[in-house]
C-alpha atoms as a PDB file:
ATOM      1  CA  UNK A   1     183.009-114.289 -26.514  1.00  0.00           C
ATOM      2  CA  UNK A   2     186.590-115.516 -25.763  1.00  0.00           C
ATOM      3  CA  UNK A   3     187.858-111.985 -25.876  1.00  0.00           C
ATOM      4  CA  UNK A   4     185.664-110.435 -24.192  1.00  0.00           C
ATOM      5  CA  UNK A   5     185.602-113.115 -21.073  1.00  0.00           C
ATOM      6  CA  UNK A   6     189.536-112.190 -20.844  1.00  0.00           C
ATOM      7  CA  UNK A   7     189.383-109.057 -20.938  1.00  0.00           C
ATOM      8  CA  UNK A   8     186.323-109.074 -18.096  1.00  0.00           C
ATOM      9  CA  UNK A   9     188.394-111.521 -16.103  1.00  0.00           C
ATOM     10  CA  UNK A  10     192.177-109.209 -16.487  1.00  0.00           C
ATOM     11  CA  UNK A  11     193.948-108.255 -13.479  1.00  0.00           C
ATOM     12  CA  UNK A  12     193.603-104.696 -15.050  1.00  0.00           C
ATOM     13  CA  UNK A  13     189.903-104.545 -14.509  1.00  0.00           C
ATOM     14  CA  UNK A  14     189.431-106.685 -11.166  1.00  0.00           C
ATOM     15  CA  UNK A  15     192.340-107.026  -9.035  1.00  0.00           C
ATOM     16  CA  UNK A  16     192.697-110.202  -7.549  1.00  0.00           C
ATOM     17  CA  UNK A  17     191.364-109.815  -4.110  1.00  0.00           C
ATOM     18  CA  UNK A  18     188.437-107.713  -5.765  1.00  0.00           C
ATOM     19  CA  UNK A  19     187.412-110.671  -7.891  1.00  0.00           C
ATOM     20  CA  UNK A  20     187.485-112.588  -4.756  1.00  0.00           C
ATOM     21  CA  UNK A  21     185.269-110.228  -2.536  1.00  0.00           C
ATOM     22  CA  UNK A  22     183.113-110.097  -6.322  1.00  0.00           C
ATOM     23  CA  UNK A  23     182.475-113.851  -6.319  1.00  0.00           C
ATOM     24  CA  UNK A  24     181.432-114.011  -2.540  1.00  0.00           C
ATOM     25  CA  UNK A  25     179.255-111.685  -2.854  1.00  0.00           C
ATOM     26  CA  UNK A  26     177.365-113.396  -5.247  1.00  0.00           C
ATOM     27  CA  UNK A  27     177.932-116.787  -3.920  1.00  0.00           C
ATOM     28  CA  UNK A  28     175.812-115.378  -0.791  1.00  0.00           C
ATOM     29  CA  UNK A  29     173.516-113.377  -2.814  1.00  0.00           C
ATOM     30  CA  UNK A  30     172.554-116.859  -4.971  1.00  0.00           C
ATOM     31  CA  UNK A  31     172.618-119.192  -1.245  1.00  0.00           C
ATOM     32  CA  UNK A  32     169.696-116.097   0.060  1.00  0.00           C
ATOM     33  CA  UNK A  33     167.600-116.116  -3.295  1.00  0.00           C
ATOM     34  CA  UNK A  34     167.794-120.054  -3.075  1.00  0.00           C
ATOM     35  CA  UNK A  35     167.147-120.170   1.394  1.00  0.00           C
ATOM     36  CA  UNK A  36     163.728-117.604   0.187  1.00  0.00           C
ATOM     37  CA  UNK A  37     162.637-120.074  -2.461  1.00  0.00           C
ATOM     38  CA  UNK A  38     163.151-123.023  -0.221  1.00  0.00           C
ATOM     39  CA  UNK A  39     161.908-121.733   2.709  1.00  0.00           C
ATOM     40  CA  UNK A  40     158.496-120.346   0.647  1.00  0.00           C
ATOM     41  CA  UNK A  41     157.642-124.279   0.452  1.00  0.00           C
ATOM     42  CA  UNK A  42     155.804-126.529   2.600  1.00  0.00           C
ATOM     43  CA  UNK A  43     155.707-130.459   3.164  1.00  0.00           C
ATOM     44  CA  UNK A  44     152.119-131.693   2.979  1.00  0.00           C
ATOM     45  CA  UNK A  45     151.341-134.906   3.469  1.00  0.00           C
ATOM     46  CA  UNK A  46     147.611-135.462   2.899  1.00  0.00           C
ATOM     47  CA  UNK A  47     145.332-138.820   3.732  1.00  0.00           C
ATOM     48  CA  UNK A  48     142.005-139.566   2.493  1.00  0.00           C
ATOM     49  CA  UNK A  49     140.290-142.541   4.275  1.00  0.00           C
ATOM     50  CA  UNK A  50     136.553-144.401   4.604  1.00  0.00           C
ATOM     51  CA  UNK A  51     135.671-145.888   7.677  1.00  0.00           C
ATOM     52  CA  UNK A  52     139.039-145.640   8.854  1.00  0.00           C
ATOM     53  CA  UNK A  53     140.211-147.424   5.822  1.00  0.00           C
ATOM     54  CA  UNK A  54     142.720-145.791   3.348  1.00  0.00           C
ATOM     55  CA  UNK A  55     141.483-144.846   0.176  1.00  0.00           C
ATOM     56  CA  UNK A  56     143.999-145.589  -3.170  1.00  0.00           C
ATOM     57  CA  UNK A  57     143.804-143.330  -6.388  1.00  0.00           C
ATOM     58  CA  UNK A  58     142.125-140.594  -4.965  1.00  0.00           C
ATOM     59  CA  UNK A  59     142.982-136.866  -6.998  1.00  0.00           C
ATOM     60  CA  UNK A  60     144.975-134.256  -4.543  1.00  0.00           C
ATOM     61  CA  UNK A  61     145.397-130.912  -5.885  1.00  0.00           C
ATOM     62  CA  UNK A  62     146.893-127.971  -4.551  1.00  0.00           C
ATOM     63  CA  UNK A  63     145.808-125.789  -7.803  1.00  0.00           C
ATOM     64  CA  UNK A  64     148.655-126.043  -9.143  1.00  0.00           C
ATOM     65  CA  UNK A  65     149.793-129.765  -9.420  1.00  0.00           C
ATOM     66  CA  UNK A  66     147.699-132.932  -9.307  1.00  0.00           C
ATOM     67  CA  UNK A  67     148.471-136.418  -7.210  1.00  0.00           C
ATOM     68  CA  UNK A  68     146.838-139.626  -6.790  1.00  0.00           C
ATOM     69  CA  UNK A  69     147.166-141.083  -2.952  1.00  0.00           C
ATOM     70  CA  UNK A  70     148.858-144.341  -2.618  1.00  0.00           C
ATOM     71  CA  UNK A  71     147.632-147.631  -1.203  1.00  0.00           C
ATOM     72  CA  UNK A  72     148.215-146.499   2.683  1.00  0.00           C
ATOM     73  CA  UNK A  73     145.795-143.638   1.224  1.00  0.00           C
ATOM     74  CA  UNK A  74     148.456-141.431   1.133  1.00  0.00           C
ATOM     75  CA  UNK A  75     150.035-138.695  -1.021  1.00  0.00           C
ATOM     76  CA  UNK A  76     152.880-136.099   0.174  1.00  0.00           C
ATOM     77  CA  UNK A  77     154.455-133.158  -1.803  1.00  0.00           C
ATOM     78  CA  UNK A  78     156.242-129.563  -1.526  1.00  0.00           C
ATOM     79  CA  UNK A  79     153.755-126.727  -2.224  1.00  0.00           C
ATOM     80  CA  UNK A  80     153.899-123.074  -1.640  1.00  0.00           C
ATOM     81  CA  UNK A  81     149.705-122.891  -2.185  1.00  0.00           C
ATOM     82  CA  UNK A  82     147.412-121.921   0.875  1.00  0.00           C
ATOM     83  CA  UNK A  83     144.902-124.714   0.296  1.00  0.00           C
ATOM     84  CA  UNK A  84     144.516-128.140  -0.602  1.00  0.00           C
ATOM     85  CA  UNK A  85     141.800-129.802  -2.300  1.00  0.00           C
ATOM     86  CA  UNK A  86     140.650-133.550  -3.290  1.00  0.00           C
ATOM     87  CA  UNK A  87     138.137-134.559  -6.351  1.00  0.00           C
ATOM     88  CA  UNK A  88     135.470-136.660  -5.102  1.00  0.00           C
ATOM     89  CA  UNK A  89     135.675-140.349  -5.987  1.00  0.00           C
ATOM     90  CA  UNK A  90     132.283-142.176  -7.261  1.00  0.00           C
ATOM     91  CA  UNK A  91     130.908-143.981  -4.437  1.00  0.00           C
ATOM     92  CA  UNK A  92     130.934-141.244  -1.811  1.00  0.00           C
ATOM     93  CA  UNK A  93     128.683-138.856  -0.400  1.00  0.00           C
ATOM     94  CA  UNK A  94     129.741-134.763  -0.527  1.00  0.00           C
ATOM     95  CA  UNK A  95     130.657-133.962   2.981  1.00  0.00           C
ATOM     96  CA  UNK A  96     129.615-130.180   4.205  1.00  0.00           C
ATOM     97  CA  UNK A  97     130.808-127.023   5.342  1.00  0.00           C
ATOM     98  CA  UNK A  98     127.888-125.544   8.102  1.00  0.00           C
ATOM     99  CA  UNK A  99     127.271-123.104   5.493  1.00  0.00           C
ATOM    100  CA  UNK A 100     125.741-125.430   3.011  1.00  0.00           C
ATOM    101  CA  UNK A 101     129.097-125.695   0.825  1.00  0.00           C
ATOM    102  CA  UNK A 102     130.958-128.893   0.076  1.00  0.00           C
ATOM    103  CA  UNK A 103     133.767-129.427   2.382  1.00  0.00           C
ATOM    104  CA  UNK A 104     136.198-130.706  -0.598  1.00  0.00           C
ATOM    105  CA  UNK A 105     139.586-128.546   0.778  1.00  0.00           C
ATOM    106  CA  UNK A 106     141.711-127.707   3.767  1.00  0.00           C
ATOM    107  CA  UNK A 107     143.637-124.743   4.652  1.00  0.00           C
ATOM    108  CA  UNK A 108     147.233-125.141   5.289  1.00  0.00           C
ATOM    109  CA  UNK A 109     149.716-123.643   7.827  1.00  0.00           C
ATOM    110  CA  UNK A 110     152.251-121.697   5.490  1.00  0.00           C
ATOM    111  CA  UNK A 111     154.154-120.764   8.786  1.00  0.00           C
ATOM    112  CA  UNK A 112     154.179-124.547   9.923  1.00  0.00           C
ATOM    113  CA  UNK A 113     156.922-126.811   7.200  1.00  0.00           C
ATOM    114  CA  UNK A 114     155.051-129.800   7.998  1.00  0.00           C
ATOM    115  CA  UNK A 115     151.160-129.890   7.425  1.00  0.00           C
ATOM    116  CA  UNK A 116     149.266-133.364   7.713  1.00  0.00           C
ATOM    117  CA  UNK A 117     145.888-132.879   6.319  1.00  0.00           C
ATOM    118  CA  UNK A 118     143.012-135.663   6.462  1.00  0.00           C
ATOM    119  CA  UNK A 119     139.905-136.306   4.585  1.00  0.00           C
ATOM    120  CA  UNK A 120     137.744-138.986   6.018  1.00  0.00           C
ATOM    121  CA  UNK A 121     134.711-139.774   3.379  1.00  0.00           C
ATOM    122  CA  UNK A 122     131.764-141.701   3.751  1.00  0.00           C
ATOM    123  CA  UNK A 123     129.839-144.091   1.208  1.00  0.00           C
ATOM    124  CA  UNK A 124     126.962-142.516  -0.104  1.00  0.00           C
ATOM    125  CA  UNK A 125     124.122-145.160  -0.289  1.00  0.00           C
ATOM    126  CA  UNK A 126     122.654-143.983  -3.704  1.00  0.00           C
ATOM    127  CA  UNK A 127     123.052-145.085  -6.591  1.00  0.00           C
ATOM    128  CA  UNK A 128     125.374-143.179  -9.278  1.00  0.00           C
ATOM    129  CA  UNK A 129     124.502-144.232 -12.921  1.00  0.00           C
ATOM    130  CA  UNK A 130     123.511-140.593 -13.224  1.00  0.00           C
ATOM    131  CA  UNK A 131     123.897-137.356 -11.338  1.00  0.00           C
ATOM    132  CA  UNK A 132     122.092-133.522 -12.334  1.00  0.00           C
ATOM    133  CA  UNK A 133     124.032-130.076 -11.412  1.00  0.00           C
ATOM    134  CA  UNK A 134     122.982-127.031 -11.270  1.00  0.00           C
ATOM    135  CA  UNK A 135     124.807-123.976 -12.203  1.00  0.00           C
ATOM    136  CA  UNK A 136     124.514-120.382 -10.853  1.00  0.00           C
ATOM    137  CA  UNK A 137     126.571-117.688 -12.972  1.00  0.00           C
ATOM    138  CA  UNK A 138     127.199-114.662 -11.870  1.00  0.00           C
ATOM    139  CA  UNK A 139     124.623-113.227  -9.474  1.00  0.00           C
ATOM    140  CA  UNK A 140     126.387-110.276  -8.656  1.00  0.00           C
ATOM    141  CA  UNK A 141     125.103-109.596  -5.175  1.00  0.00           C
ATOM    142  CA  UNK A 142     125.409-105.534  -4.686  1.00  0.00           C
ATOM    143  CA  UNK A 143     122.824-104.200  -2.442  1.00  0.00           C
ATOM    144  CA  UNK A 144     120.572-106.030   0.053  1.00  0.00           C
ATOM    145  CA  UNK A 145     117.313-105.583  -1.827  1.00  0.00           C
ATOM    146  CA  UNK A 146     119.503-107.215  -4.978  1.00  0.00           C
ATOM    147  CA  UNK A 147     120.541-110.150  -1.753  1.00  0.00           C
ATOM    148  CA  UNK A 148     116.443-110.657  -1.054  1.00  0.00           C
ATOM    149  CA  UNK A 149     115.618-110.525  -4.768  1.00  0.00           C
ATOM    150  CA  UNK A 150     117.956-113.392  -5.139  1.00  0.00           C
ATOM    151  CA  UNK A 151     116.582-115.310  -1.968  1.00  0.00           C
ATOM    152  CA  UNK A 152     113.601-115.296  -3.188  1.00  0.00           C
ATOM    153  CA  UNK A 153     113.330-115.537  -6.488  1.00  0.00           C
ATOM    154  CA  UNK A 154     116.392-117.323  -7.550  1.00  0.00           C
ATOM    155  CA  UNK A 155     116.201-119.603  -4.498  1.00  0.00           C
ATOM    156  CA  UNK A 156     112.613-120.358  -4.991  1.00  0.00           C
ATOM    157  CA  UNK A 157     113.659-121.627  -8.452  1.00  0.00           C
ATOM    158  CA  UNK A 158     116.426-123.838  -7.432  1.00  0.00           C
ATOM    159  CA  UNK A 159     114.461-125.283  -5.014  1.00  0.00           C
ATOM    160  CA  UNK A 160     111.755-126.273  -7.868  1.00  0.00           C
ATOM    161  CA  UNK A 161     114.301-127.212  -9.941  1.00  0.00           C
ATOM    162  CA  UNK A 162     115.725-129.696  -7.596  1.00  0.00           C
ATOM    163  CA  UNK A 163     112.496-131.100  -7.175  1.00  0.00           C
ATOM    164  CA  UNK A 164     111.440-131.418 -10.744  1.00  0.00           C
ATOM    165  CA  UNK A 165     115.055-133.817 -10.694  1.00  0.00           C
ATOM    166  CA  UNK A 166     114.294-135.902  -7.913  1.00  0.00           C
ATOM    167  CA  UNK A 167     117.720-137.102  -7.987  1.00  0.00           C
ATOM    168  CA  UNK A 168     119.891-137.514  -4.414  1.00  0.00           C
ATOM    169  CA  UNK A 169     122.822-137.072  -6.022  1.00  0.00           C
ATOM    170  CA  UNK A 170     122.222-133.745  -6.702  1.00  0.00           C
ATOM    171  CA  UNK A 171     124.811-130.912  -6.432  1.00  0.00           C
ATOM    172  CA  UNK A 172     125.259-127.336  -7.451  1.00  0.00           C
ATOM    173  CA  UNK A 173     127.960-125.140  -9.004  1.00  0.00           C
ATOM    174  CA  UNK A 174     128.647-120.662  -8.254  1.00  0.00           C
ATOM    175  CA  UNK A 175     130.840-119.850 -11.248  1.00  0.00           C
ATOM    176  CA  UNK A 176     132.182-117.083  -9.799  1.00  0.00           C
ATOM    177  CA  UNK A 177     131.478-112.997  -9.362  1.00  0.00           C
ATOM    178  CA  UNK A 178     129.200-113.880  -6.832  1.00  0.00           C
ATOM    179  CA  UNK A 179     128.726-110.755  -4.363  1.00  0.00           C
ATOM    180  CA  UNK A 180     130.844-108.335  -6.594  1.00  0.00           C
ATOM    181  CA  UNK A 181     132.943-106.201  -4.442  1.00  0.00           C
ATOM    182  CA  UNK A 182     130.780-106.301  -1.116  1.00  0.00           C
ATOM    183  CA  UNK A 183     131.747-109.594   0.525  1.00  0.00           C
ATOM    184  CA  UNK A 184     129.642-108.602   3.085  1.00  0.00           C
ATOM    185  CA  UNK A 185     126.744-109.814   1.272  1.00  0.00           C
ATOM    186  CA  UNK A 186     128.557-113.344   1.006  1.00  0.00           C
ATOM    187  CA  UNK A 187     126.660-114.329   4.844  1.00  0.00           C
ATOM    188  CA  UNK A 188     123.555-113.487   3.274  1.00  0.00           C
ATOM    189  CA  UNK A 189     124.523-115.940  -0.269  1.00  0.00           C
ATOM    190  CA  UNK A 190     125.521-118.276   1.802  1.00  0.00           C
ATOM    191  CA  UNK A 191     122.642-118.670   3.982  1.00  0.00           C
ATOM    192  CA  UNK A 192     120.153-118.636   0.782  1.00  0.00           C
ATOM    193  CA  UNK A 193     122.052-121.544  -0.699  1.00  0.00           C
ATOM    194  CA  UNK A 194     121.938-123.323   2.149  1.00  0.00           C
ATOM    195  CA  UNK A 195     117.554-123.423   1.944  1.00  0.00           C
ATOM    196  CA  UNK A 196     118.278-125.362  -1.398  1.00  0.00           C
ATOM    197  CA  UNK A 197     119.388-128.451   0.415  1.00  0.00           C
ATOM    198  CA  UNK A 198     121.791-128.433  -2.613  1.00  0.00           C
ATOM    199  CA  UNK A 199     125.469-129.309  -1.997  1.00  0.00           C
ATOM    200  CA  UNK A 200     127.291-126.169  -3.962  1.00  0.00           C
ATOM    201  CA  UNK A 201     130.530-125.874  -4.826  1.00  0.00           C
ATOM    202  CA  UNK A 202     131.638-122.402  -5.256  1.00  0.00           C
ATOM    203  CA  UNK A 203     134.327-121.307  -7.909  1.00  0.00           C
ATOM    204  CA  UNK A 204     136.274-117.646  -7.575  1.00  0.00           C
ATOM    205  CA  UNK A 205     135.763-115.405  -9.881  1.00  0.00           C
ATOM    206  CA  UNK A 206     138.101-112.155 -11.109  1.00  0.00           C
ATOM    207  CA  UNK A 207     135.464-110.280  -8.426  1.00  0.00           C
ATOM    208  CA  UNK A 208     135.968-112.897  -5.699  1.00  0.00           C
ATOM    209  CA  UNK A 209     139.605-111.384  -5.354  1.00  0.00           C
ATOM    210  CA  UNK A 210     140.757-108.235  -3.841  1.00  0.00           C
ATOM    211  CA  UNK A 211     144.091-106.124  -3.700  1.00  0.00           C
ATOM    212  CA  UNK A 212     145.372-109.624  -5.922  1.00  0.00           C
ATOM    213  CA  UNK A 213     144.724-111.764  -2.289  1.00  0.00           C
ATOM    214  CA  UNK A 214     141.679-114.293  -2.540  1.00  0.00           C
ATOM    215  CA  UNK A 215     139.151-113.268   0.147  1.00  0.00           C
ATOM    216  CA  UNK A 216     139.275-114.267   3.881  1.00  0.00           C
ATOM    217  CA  UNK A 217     136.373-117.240   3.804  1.00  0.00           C
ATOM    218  CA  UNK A 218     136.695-121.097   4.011  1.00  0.00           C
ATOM    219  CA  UNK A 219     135.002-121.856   0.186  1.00  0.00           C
ATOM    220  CA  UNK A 220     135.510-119.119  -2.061  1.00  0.00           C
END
């Protein structure tokens, strides 16, 4: 209100040189809250190529907000995320991680301001008029006999499964919750997977997370 902004703003209630030292304090208080949100950000510029050749149109993500690279095969944005991942574009084969998961993501340096981040793809020589997935939901690794229970029972009929398909294309999806809360059992998930020959793409689950930080490994 009118009044009330006068009476605020009257010599009887702030003095001039207060209102002064009032309104330079929170000039510097708004300049620090602004430096911390700024300096929280990244650049990323991220390339996806083929044979050395830049790829156009290809999806960029950094979980948050979604990009398309341009025709150098290039995309470049501000994020304050820890990874960043591309969607595979039809006509290429899923590279992998040595532990049997697809390499689809890279980890950036929050401490560097600059990250350049490069996917090179290759063409995958099948055919894709049609694709199968597979879909593991939450397996709950707790115990070692529950990790050998799952190698080899749940392995065994992946591995059948895959085989009943027959198709190349083939790739595989964890859903999440996938060890519980003992992440040491994640070496042990991993290296069953891996005996599928099935590229898997692993999604986090509210179990995959601990003290609100998502845990310390490359695909989870």
């Amino acid at each position: 209100r009118s009044d009330w902004s006068s009476d605020v703003c009257s010599s009887d209630l702030f003095p001039s040189h207060d209102t002064s030292i009032l309104l330079g304090v929170l000039l510097l208080i708004a300049v620090a809250i602004s430096s911390v949100a700024q300096s929280s950000f990244i650049n990323v510029e991220v390339k996806v190529s083929s044979n050395n050749q830049p790829l156009t149109h290809v999806v960029v993500s950094d979980g948050k907000n979604v990009y398309l690279t341009d025709e150098n095969g290039l995309t470049t944005f501000l994020t304050d995320a820890s990874h960043v991942f591309i969607s595979y574009p039809s006509g290429y084969s899923l590279d992998l991680l040595p532990n049997g998961a697809v390499n689809f993501f890279r980890k950036l340096d929050l401490l560097s301001e600059e990250n350049k981040v490069h996917f090179e793809l290759k063409k995958n020589p099948y055919p894709e008029e049609k694709h199968s997935f597979l879909v593991i939901a939450d397996p709950q690794l707790q115990t070692q006999e529950e990790a050998e229970i799952f190698d080899k029972e749940s392995i065994l009929a992946l591995i059948l499964a895959k085989g009943e398909l027959n198709d190349p294309n083939i790739f595989g999806v964890g859903v999440g919750d996938l060890v519980f809360d003992e992440f040491h059992l994640l070496e042990s998930y991993d290296a069953s997977l891996k005996k599928t020959g099935i590229p898997f793409f692993q999604v986090m689950g509210k179990d995959d997370i601990v003290t609100g930080k998502q845990i310390g490994r490359a695909h989870v």
